[in-house]
PDB file of N, CA and C in Angstrom:
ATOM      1  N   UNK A   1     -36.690 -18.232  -2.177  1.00  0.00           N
ATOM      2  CA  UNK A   1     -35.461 -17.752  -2.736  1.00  0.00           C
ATOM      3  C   UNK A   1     -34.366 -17.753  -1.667  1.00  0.00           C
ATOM      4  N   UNK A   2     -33.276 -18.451  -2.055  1.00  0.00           N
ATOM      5  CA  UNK A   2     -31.861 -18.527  -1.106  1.00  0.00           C
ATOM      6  C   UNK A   2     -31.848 -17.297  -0.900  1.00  0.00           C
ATOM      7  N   UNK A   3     -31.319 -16.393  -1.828  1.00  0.00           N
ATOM      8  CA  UNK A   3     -30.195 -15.356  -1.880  1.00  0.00           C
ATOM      9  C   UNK A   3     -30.902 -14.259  -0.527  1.00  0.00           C
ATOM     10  N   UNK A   4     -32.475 -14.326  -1.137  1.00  0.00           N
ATOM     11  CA  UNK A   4     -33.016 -13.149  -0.056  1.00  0.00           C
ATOM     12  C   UNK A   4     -33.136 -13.980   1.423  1.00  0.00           C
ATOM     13  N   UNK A   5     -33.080 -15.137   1.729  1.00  0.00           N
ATOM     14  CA  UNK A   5     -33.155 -15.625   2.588  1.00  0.00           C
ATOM     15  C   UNK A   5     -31.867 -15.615   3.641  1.00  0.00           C
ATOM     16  N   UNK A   6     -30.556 -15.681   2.846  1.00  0.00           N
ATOM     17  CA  UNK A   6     -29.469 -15.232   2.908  1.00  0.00           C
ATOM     18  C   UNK A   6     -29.146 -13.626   3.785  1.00  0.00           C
ATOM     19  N   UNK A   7     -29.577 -12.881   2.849  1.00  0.00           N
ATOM     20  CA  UNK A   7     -29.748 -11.390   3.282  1.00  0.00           C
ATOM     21  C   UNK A   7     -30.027 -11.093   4.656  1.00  0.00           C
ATOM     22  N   UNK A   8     -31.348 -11.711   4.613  1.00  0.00           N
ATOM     23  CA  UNK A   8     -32.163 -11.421   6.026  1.00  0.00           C
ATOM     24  C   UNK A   8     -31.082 -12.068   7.053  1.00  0.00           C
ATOM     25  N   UNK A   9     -30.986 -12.828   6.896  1.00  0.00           N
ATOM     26  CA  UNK A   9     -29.702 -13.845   8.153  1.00  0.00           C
ATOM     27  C   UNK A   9     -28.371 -12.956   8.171  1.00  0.00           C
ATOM     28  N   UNK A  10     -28.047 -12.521   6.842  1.00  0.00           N
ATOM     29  CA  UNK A  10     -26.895 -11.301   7.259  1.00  0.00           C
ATOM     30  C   UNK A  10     -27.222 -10.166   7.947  1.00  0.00           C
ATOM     31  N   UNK A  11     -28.619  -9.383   8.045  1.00  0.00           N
ATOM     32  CA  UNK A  11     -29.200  -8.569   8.439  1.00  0.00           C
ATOM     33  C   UNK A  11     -29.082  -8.538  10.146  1.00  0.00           C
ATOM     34  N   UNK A  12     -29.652  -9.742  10.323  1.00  0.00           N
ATOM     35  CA  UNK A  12     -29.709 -10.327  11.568  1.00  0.00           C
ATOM     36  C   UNK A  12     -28.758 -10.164  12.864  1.00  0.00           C
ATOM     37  N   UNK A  13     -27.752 -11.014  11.494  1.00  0.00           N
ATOM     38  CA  UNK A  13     -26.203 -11.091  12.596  1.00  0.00           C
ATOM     39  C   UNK A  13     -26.199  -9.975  13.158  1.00  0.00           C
ATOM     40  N   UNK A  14     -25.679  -9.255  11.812  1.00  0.00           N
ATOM     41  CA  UNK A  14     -25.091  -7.825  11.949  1.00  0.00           C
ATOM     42  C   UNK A  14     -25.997  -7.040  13.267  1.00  0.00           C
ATOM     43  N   UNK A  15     -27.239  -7.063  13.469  1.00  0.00           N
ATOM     44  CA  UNK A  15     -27.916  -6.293  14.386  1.00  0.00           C
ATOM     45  C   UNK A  15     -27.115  -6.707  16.075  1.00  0.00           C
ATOM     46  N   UNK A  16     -26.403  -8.312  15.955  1.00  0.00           N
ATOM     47  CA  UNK A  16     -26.134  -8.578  17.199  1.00  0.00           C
ATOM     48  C   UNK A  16     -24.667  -8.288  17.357  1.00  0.00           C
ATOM     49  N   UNK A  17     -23.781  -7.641  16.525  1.00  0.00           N
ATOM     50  CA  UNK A  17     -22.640  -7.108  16.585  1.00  0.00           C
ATOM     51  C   UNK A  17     -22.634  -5.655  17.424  1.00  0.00           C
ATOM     52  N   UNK A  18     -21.642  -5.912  18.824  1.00  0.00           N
ATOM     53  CA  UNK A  18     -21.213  -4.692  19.270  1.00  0.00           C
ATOM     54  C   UNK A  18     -20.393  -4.199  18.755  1.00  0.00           C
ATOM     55  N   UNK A  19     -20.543  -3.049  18.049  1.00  0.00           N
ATOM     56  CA  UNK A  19     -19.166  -2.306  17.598  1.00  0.00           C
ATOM     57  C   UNK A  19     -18.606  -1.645  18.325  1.00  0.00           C
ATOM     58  N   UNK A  20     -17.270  -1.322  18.170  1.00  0.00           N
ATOM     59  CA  UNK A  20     -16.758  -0.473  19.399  1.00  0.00           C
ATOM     60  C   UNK A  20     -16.733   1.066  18.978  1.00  0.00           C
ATOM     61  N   UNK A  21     -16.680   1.915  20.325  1.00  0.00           N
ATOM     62  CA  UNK A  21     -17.240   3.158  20.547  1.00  0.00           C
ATOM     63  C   UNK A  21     -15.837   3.919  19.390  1.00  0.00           C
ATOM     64  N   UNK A  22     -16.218   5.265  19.050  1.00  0.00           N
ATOM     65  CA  UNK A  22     -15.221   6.243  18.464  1.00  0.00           C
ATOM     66  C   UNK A  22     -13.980   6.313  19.168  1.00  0.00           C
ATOM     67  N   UNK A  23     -14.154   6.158  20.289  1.00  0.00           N
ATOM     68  CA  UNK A  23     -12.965   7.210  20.811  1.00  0.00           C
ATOM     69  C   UNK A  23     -12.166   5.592  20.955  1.00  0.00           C
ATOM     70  N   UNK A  24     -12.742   3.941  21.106  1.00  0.00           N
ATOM     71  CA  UNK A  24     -11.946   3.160  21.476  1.00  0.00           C
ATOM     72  C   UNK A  24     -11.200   2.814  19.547  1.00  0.00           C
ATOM     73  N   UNK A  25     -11.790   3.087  18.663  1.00  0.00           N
ATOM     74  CA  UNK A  25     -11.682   2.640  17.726  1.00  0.00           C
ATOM     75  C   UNK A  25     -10.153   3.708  17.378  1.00  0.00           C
ATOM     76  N   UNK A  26     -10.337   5.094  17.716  1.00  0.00           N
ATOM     77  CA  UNK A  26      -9.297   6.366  17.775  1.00  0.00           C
ATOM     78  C   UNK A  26      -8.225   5.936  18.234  1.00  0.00           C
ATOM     79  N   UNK A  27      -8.023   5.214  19.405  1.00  0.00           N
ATOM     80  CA  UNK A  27      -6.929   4.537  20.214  1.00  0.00           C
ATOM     81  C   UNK A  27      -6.732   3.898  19.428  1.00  0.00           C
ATOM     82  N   UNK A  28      -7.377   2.406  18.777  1.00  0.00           N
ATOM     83  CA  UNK A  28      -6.324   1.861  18.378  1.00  0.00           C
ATOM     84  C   UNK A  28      -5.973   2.016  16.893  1.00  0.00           C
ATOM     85  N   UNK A  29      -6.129   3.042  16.143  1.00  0.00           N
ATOM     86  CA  UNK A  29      -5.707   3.444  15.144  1.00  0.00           C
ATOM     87  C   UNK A  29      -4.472   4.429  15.563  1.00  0.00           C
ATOM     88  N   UNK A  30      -4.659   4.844  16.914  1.00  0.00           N
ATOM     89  CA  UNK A  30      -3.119   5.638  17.401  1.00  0.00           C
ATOM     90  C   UNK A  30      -1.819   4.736  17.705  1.00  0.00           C
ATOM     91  N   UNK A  31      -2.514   3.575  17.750  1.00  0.00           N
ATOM     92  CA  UNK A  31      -1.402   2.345  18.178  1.00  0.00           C
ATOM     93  C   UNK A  31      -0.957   1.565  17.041  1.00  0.00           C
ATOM     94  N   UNK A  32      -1.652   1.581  15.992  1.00  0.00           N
ATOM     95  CA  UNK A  32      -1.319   0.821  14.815  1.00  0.00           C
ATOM     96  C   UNK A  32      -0.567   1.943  14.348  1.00  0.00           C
ATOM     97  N   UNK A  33      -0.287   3.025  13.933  1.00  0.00           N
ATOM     98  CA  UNK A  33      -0.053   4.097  13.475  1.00  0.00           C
ATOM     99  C   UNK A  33       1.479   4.514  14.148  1.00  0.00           C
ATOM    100  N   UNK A  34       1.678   4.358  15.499  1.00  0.00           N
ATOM    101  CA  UNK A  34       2.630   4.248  16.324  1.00  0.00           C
ATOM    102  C   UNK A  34       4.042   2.974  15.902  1.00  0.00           C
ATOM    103  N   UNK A  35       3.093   2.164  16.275  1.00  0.00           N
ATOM    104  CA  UNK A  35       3.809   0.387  16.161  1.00  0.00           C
ATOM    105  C   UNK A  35       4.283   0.844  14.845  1.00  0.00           C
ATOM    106  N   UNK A  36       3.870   1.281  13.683  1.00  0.00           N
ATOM    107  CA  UNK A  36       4.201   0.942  12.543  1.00  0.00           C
ATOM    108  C   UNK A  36       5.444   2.109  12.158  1.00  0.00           C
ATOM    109  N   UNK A  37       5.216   3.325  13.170  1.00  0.00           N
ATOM    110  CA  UNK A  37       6.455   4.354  12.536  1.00  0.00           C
ATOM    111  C   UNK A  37       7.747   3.882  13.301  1.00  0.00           C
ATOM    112  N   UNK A  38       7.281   3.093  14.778  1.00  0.00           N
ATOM    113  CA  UNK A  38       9.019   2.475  15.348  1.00  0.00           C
ATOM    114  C   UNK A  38       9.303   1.799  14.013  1.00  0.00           C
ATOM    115  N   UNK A  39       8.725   0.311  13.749  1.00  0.00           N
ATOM    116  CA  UNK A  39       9.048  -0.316  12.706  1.00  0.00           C
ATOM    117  C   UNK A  39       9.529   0.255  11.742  1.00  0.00           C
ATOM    118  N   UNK A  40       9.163   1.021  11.208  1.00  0.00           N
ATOM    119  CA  UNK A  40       9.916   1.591  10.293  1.00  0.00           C
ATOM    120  C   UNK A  40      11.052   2.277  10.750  1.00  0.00           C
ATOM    121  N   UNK A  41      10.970   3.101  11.514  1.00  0.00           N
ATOM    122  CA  UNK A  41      12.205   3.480  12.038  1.00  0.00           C
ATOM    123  C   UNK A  41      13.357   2.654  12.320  1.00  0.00           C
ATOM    124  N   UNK A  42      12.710   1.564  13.162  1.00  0.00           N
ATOM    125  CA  UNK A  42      14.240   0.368  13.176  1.00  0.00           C
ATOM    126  C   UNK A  42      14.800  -0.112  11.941  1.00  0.00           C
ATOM    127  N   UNK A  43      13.577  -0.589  11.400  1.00  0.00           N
ATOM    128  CA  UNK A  43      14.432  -1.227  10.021  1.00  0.00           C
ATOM    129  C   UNK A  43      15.046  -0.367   9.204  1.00  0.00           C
ATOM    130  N   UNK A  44      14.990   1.261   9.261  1.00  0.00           N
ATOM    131  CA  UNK A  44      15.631   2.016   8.490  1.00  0.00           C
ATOM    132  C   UNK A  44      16.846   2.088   8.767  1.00  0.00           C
ATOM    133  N   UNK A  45      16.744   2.419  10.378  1.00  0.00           N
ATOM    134  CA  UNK A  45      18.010   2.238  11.159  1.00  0.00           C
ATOM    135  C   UNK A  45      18.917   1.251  10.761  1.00  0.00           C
ATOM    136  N   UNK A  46      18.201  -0.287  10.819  1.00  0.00           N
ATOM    137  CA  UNK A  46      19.014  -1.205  10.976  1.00  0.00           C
ATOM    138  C   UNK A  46      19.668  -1.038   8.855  1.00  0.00           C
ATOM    139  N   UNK A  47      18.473  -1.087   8.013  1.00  0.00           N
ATOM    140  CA  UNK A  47      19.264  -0.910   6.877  1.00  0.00           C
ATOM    141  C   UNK A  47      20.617  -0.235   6.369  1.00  0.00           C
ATOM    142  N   UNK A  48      20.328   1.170   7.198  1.00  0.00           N
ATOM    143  CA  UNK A  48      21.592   2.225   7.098  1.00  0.00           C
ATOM    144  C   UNK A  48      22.633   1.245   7.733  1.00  0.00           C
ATOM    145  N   UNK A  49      22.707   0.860   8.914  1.00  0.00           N
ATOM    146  CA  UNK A  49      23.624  -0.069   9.333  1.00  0.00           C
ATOM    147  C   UNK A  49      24.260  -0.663   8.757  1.00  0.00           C
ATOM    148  N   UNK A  50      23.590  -1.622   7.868  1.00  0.00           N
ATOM    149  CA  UNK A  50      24.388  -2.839   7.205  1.00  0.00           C
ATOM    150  C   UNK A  50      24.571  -2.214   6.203  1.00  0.00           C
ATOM    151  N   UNK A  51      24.161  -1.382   5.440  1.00  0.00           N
ATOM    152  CA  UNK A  51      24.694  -0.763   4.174  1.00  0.00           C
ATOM    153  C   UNK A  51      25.736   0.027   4.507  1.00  0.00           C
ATOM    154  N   UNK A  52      26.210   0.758   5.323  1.00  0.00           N
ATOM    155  CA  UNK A  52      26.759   1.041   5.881  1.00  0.00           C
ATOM    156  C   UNK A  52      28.343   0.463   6.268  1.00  0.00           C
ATOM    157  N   UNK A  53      28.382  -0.488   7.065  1.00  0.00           N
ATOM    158  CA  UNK A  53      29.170  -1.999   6.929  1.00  0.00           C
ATOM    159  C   UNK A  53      29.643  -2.414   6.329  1.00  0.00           C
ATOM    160  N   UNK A  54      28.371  -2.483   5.102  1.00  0.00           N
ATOM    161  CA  UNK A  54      28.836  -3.049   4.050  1.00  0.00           C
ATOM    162  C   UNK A  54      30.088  -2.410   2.934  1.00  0.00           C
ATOM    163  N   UNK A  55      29.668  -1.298   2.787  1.00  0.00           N
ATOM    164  CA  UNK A  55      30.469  -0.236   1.894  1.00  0.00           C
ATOM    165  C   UNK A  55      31.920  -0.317   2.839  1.00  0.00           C
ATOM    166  N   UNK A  56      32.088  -0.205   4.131  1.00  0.00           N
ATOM    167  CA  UNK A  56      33.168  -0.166   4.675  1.00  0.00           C
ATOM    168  C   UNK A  56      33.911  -1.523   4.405  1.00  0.00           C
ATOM    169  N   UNK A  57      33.276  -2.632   4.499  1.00  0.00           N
ATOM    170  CA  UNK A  57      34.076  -4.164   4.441  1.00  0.00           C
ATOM    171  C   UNK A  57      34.466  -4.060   2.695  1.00  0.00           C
ATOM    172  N   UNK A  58      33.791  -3.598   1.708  1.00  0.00           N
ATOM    173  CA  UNK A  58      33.816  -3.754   0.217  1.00  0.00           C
ATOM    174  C   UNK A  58      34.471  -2.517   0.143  1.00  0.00           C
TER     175      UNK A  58
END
């Protein structure tokens, strides 16, 4: 049978995967989490800006 033959070979891999530790995985969920509130912050910034601009030129 493929499918179970399949399995076992996924089984396998997976045993040779290092995962990374808690506290490195913590970091970079503090950095994605970070990166993403500047981003937002600029582009809010920059939106108010041009809307902003805009209402003044119109």
């Amino acid at each position: 049978m493929k499918f179970f033959q399949f399995c076992k070979e996924c089984v396998a891999e997976l045993r040779k995967v290092v995962w990374p530790s808690r506290s490195h995985v913590l970091s970079s969920v503090g950095v994605v989490l970070v990166s993403t509130l500047v981003a937002a912050a600029v582009l809010g910034l920059l939106d108010w800006a041009f809307t902003t601009g805009l209402r003044f030129i119109f």
